[in-house]
Protein backbone atom coordinates (compact mmCIF):
# COMPACT_ATOMS: atom_id res chain seq x y z
CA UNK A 1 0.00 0.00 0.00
CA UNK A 2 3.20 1.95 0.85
CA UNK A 3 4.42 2.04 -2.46
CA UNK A 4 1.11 2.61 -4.34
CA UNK A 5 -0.07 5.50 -2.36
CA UNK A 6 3.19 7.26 -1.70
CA UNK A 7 2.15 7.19 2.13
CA UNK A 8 5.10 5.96 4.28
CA UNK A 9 4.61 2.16 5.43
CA UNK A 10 4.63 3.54 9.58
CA UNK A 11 2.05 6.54 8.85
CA UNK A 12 -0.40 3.20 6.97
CA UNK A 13 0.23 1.36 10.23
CA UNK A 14 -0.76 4.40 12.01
CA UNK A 15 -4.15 4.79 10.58
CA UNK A 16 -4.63 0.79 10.62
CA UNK A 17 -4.00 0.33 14.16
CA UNK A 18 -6.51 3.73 14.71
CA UNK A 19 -3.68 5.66 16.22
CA UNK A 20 -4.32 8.30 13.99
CA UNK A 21 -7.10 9.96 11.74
CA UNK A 22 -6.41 10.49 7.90
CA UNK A 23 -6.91 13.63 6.82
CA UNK A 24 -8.75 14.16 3.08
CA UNK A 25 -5.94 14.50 1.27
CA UNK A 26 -4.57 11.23 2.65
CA UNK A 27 -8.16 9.53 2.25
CA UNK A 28 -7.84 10.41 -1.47
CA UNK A 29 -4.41 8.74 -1.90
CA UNK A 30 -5.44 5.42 0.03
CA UNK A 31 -9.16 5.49 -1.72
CA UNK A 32 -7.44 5.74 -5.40
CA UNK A 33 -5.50 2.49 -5.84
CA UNK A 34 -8.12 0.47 -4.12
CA UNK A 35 -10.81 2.00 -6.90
CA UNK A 36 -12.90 4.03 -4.76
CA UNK A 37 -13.37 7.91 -4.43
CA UNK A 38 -14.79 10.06 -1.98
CA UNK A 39 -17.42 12.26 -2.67
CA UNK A 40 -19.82 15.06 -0.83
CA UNK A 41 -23.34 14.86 -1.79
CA UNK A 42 -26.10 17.17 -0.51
CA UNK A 43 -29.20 15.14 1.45
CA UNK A 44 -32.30 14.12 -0.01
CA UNK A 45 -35.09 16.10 2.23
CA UNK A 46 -37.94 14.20 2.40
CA UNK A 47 -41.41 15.53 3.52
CA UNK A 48 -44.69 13.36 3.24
CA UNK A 49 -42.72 10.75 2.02
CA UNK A 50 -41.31 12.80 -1.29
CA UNK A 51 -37.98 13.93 -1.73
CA UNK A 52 -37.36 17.24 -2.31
CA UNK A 53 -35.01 17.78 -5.69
């Protein structure tokens, strides 16, 4: 994982063993090998039972 994402191996152990929290720009390199983004949507509302668009 080291080598694809550029993070150092000890800073990946970090964040598996929950010593530390990622910040974005680190959740973007980690997400991008693996396949997966991250994205910020905006809430459906729903009222009655109908979302609001």
């Amino acid at each position: 994982m080291a080598n694809l994402t550029g993070i150092k191996q000890p800073a990946i152990a970090r964040l598996e063993n929950r010593k530390s929290i990622p910040k974005i720009d680190i959740l973007f390199k980690l997400l991008d090998p693996l396949g997966y983004t991250l994205a910020i949507v905006q809430k459906e509302i729903v009222k009655e039972g109908n979302p609001i668009k």
